[in-house]
C-alpha atoms as a PDB file:
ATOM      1  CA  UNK A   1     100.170  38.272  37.144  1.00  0.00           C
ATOM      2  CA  UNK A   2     100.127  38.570  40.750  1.00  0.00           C
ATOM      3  CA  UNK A   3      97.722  36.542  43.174  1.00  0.00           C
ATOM      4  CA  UNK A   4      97.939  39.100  45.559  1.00  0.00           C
ATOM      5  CA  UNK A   5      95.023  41.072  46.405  1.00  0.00           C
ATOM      6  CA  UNK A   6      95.779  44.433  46.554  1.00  0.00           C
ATOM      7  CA  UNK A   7      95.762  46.582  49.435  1.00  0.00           C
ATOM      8  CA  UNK A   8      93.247  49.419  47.920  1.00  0.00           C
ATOM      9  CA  UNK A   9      91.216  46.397  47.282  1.00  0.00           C
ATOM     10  CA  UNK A  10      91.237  44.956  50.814  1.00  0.00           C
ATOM     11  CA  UNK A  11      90.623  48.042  52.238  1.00  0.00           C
ATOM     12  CA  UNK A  12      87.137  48.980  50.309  1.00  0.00           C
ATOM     13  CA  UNK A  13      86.158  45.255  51.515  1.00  0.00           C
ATOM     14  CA  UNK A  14      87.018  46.202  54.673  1.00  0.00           C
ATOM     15  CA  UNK A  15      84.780  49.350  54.408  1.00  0.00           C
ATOM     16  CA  UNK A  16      81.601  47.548  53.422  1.00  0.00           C
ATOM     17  CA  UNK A  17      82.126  44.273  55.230  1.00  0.00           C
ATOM     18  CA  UNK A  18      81.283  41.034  53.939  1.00  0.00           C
ATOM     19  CA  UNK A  19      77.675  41.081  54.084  1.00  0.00           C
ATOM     20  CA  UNK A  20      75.527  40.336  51.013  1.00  0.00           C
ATOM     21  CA  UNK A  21      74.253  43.872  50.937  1.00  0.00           C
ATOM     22  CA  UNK A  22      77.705  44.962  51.290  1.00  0.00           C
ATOM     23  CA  UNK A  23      79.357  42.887  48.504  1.00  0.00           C
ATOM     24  CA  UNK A  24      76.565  43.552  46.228  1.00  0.00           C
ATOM     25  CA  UNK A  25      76.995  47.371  46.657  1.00  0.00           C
ATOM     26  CA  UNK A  26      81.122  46.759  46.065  1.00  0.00           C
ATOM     27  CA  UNK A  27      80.005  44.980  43.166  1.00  0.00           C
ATOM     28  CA  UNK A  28      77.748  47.739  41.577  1.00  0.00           C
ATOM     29  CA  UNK A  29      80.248  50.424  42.618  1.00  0.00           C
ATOM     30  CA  UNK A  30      83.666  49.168  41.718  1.00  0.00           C
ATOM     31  CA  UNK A  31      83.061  46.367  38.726  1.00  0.00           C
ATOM     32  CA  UNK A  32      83.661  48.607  35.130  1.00  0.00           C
ATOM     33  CA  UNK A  33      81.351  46.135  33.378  1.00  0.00           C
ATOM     34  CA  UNK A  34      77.235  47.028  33.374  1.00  0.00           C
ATOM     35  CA  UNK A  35      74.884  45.787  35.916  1.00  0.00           C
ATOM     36  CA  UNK A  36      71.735  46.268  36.251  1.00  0.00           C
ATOM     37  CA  UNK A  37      67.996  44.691  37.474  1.00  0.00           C
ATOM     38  CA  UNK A  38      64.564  45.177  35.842  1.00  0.00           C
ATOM     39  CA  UNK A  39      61.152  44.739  37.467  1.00  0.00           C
ATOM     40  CA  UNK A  40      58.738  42.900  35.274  1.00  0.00           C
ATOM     41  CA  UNK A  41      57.430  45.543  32.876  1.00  0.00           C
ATOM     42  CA  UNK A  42      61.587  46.145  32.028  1.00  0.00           C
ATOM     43  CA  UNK A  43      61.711  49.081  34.616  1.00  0.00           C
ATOM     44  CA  UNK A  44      65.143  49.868  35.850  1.00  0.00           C
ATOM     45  CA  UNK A  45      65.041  49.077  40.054  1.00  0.00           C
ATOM     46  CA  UNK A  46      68.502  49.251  40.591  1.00  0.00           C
ATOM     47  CA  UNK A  47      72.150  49.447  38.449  1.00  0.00           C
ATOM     48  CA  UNK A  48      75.556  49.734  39.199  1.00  0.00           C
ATOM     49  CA  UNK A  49      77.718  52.870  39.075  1.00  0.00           C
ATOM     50  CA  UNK A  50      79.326  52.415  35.511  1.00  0.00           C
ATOM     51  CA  UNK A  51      76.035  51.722  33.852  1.00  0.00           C
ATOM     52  CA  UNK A  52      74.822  55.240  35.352  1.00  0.00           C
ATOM     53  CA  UNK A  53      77.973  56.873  33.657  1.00  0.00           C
ATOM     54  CA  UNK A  54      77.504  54.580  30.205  1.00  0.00           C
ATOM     55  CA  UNK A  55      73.891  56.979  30.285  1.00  0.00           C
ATOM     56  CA  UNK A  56      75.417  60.493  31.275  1.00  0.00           C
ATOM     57  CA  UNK A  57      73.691  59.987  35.205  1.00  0.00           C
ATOM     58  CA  UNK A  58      75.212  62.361  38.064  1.00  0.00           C
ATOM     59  CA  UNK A  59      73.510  58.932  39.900  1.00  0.00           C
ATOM     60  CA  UNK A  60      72.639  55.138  39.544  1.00  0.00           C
ATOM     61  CA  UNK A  61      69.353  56.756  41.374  1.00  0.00           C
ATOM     62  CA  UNK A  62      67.893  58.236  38.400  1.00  0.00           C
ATOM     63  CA  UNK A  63      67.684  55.490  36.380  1.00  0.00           C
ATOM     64  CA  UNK A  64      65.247  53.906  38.497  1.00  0.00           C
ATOM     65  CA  UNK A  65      61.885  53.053  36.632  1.00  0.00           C
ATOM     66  CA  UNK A  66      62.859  54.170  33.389  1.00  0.00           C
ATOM     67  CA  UNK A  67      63.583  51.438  30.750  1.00  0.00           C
ATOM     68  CA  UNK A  68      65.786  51.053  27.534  1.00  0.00           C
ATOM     69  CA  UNK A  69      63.501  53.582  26.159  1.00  0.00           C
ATOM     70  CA  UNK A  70      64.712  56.248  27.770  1.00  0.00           C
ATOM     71  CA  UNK A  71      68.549  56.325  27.148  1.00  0.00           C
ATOM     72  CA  UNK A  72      68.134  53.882  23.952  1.00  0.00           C
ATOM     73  CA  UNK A  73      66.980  54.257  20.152  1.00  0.00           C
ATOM     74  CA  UNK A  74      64.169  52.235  19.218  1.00  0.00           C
ATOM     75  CA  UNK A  75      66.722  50.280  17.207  1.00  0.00           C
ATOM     76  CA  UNK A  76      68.410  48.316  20.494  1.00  0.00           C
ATOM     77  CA  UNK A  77      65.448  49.153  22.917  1.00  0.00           C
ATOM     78  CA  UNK A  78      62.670  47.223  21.094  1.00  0.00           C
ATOM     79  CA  UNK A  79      64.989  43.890  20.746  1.00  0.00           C
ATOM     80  CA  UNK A  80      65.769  44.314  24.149  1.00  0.00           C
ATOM     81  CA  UNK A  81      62.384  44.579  25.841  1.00  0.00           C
ATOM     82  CA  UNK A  82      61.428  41.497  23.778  1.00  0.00           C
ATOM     83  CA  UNK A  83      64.663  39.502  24.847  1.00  0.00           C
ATOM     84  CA  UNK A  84      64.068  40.556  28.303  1.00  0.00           C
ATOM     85  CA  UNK A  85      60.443  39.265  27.767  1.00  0.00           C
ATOM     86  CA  UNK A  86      61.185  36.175  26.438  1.00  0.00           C
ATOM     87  CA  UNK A  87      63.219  35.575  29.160  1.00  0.00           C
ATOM     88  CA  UNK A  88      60.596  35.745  31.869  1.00  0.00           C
ATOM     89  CA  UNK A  89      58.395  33.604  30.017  1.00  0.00           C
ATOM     90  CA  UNK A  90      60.597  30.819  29.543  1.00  0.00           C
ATOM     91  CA  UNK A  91      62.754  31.120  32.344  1.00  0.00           C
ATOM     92  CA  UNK A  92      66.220  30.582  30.102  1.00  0.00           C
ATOM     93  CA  UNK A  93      69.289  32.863  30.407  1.00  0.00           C
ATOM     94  CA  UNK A  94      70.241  34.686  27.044  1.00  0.00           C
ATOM     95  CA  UNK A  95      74.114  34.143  27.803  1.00  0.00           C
ATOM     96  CA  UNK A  96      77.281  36.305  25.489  1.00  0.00           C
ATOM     97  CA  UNK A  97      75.270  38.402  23.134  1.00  0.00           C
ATOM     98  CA  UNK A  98      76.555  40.908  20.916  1.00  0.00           C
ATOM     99  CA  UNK A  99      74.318  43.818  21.043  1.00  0.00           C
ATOM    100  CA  UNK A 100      74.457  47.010  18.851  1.00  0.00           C
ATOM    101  CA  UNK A 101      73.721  49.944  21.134  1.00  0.00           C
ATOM    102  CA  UNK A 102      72.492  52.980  19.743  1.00  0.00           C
ATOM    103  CA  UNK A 103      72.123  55.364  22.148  1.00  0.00           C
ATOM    104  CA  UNK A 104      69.746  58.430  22.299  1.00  0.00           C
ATOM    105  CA  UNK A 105      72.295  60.748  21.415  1.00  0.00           C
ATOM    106  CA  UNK A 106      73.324  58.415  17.928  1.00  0.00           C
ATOM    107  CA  UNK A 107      76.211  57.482  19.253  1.00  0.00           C
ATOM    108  CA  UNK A 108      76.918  53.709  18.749  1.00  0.00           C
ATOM    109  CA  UNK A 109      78.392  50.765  20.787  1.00  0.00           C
ATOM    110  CA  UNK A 110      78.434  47.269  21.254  1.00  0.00           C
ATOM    111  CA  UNK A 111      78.154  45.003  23.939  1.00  0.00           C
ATOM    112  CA  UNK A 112      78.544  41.565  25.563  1.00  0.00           C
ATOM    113  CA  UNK A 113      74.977  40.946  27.406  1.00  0.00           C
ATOM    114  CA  UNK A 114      74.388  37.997  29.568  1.00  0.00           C
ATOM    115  CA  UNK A 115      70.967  38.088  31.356  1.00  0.00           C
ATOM    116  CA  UNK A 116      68.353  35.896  33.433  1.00  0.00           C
ATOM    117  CA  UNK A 117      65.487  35.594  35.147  1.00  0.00           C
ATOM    118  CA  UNK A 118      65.257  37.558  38.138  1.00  0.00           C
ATOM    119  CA  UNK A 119      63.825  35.593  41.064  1.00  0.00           C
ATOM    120  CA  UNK A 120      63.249  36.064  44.901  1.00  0.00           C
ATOM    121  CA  UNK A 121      64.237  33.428  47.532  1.00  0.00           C
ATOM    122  CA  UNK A 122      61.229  31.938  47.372  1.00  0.00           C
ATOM    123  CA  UNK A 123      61.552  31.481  43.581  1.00  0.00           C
ATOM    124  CA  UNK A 124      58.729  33.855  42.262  1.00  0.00           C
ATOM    125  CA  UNK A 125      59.979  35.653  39.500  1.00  0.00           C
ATOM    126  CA  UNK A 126      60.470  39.653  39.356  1.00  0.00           C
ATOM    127  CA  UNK A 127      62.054  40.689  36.852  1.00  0.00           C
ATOM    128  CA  UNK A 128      65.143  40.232  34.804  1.00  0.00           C
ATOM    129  CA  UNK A 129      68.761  41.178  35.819  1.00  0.00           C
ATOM    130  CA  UNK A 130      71.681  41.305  33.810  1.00  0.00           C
ATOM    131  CA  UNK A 131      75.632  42.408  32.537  1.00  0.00           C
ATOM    132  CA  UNK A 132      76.918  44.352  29.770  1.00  0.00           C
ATOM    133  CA  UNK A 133      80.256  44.469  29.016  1.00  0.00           C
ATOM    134  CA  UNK A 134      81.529  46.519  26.187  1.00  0.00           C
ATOM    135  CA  UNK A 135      82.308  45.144  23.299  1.00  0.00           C
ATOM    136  CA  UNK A 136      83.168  48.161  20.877  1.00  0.00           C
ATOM    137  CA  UNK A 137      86.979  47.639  20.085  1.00  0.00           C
ATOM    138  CA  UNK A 138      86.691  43.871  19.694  1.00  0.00           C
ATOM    139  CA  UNK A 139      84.039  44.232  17.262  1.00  0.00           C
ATOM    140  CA  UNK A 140      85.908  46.498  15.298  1.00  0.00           C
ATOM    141  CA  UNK A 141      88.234  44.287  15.429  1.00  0.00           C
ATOM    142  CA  UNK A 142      86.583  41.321  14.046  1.00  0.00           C
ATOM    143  CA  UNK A 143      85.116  43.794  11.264  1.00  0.00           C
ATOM    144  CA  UNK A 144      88.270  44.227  10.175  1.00  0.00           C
ATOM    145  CA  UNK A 145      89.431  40.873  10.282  1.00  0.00           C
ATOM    146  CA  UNK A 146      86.217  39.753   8.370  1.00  0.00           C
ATOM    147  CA  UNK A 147      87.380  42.952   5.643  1.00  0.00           C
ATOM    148  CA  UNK A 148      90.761  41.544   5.264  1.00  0.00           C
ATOM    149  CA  UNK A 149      89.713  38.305   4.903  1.00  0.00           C
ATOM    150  CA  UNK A 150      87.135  39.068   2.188  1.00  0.00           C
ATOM    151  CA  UNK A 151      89.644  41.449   0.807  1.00  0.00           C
ATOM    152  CA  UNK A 152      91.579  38.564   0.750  1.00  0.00           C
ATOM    153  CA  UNK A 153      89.213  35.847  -0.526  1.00  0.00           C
ATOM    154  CA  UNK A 154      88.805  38.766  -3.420  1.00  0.00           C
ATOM    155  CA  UNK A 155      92.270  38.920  -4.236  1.00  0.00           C
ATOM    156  CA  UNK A 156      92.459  34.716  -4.201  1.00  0.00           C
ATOM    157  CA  UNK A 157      89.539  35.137  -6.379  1.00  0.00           C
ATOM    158  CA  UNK A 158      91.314  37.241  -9.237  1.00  0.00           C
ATOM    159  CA  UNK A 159      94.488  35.964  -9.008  1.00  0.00           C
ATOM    160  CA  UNK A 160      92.780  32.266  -9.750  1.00  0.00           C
ATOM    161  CA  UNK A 161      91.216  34.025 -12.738  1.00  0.00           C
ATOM    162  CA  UNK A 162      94.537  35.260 -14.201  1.00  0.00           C
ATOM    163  CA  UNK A 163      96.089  31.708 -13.520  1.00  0.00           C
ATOM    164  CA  UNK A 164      93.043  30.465 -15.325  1.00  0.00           C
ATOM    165  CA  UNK A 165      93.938  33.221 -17.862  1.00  0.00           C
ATOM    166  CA  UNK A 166      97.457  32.568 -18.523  1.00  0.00           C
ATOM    167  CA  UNK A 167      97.428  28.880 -18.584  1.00  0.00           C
ATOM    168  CA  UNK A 168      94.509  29.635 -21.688  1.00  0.00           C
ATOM    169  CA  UNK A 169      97.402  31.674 -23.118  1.00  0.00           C
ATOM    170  CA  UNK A 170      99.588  29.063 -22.636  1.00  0.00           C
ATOM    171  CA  UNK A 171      98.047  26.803 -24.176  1.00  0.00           C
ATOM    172  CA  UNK A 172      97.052  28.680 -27.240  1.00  0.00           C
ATOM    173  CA  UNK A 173     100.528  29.194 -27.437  1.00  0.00           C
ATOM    174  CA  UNK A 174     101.213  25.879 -27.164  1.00  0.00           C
ATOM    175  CA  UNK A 175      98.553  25.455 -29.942  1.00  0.00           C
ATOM    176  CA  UNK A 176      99.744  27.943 -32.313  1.00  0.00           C
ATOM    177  CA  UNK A 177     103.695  26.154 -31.624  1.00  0.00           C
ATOM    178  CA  UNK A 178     102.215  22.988 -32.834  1.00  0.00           C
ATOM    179  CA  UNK A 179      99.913  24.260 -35.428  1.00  0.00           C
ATOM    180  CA  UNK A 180     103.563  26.419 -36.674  1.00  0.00           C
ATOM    181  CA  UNK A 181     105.280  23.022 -36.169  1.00  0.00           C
ATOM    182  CA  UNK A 182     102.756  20.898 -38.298  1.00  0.00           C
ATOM    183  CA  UNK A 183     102.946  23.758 -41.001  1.00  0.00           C
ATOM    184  CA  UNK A 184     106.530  23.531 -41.191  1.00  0.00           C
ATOM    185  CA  UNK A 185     107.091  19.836 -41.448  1.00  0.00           C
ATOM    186  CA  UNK A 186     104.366  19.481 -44.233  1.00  0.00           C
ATOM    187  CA  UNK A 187     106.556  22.365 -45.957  1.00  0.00           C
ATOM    188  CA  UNK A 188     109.652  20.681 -45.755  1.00  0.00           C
ATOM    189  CA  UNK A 189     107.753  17.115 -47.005  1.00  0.00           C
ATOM    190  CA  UNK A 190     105.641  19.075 -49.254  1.00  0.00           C
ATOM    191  CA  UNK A 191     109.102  20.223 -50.891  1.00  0.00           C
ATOM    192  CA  UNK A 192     110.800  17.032 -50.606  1.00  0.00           C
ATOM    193  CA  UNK A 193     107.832  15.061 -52.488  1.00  0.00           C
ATOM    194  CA  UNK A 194     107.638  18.341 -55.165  1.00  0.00           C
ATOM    195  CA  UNK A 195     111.814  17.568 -56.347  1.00  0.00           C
ATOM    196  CA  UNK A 196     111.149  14.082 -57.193  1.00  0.00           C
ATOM    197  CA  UNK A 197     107.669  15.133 -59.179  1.00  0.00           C
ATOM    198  CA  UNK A 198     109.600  17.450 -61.238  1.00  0.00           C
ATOM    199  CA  UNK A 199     112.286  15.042 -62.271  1.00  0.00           C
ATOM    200  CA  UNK A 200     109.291  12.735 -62.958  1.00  0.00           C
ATOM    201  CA  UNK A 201     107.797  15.580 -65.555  1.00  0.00           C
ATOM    202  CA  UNK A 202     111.728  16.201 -67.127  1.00  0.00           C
ATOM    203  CA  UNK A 203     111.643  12.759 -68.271  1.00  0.00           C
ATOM    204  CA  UNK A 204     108.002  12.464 -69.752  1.00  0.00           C
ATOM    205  CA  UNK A 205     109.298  15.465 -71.455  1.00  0.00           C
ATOM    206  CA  UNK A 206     112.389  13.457 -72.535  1.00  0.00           C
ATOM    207  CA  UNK A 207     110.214  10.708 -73.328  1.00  0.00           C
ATOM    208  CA  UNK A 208     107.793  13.011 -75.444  1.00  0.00           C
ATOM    209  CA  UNK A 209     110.473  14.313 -77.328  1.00  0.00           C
ATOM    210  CA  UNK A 210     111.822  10.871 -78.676  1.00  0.00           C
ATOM    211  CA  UNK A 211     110.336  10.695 -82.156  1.00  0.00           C
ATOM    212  CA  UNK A 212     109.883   6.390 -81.973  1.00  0.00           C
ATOM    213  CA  UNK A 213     107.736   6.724 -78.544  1.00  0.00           C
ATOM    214  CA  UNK A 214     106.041  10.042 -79.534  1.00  0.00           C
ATOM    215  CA  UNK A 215     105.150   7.650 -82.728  1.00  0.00           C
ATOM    216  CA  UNK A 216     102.556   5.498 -80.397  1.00  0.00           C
ATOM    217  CA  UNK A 217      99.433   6.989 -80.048  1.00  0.00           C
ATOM    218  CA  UNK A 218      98.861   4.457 -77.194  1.00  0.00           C
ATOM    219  CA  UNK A 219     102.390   6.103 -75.834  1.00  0.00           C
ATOM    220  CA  UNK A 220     101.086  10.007 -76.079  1.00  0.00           C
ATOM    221  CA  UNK A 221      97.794   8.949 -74.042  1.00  0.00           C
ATOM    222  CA  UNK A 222     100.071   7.009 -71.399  1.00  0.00           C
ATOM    223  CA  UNK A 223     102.385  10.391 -71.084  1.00  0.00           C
ATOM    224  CA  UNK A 224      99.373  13.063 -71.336  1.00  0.00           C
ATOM    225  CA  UNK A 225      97.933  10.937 -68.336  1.00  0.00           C
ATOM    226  CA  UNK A 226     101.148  10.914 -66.530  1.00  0.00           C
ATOM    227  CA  UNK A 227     101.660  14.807 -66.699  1.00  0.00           C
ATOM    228  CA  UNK A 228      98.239  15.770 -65.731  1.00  0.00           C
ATOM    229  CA  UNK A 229      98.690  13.467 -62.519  1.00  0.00           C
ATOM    230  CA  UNK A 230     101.811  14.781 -61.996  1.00  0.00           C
ATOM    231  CA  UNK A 231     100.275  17.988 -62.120  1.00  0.00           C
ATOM    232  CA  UNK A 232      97.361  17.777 -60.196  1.00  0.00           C
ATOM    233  CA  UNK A 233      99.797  16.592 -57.473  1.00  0.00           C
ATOM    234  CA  UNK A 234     102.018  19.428 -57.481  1.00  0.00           C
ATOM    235  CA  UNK A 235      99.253  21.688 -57.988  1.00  0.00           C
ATOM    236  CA  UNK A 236      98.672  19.771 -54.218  1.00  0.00           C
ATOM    237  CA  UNK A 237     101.674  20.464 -53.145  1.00  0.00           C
ATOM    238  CA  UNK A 238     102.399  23.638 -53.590  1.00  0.00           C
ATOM    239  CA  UNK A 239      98.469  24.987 -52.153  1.00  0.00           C
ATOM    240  CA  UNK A 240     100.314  22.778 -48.587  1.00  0.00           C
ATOM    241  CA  UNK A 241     103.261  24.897 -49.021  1.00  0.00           C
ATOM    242  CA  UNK A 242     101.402  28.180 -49.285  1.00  0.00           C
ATOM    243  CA  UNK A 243      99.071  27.041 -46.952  1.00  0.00           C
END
């Protein structure tokens, strides 16, 4: 960017000189952002040429002694007047705030107000004065960012839930792989232990069979014991196996 001042420039300076009148009314004529000073009851006394377009004036004249009221909804006018109040009665600027403006017509916009106490050179106060700049595409612009990002923050949000989701699955798979592990190693034990049970009952059979053991009452007890043991532990077994 150049640090040039323009010619157009220099020659509308040159036009209203370099008085304080004169800069003021280059100020109010030329600058695109809103200007404008209130008396005490919040009556327009003077504003600058882009404010008097902003509110559909042929002039910055005819906005003189009206207030918000007049070109504003209640909605923007009401905060204003007590902003604009406070102001006087404390004597503290109300610097960069974003203002919904609704206008009379319902059209909406949004702006970036600065104002202050108003104050002769003798320091007695007479109002307020202020500047407006528009705001409209910016905040638009931050609406959307704040959409995205909650848009966003949504879409972190249930993606965190189907993590949360899938690692449950995993783990009950996990689960059911151990659980089918488990089931097959007491199986394959239950089957091993079940071969050496049956050779134990084909030789109390044997045993049963020989006529000098079979004989021994003391013998028959000792065997009957042995197969019903041998029995209830199968019986064990082979519930595991079908378990």
């Amino acid at each position: 960017m150049s640090d040039e001042i323009s010619p157009d420039l220099l020659a509308k300076l040159a036009h209203v000189g370099t008085s304080e009148r004169g800069l003021l009314h280059f100020l109010l004529e030329n600058i695109p952002d809103r200007i404008y000073f209130k008396d005490r009851e919040s009556r327009f006394i003077r504003i600058s040429r882009a404010m008097a377009h902003y509110f559909g004036l042929a002039s910055a004249m005819e906005a003189i002694g009206k207030s918000d009221l007049d070109f504003f909804t209640k909605e923007h006018a009401e905060p204003a007047l007590a902003d604009e109040r406070r102001i006087m009665a404390t004597g503290e600027a109300m610097v960069g705030k974003v203002e919904k403006e609704t206008l009379s017509d319902g059209s909406v916009r949004w702006a970036l107000t600065t104002k202050m106490p108003l104050r002769n050179a003798q320091g007695e106060l007479l109002g307020t004065c202020g500047i407006s700049k528009d705001f409209t595409a910016q905040k638009a612009l931050e609406d959307e960012l704040e959409r995205i990002n909650s848009d966003l923050a949504n879409r972190q949000g249930r993606l965190e839930g189907a993590l949360a989701d899938l690692q449950a699955t995993q783990q009950q798979l996990l689960d059911a792989q151990n659980a089918l592990t488990t089931s097959r190693l007491a199986h394959e034990t239950a089957h091993e232990i079940r071969n050496p049970l049956n050779i134990l009952m084909a030789g109390m059979d044997a045993l049963a069979s020989d006529e000098v053991i079979a004989a021994n009452e003391s013998n028959r007890a000792i065997l009957d014991e042995m197969r019903t043991a041998v029995k209830r532990a199968d019986n064990v077994i082979v519930a595991l196996m079908n378990a």
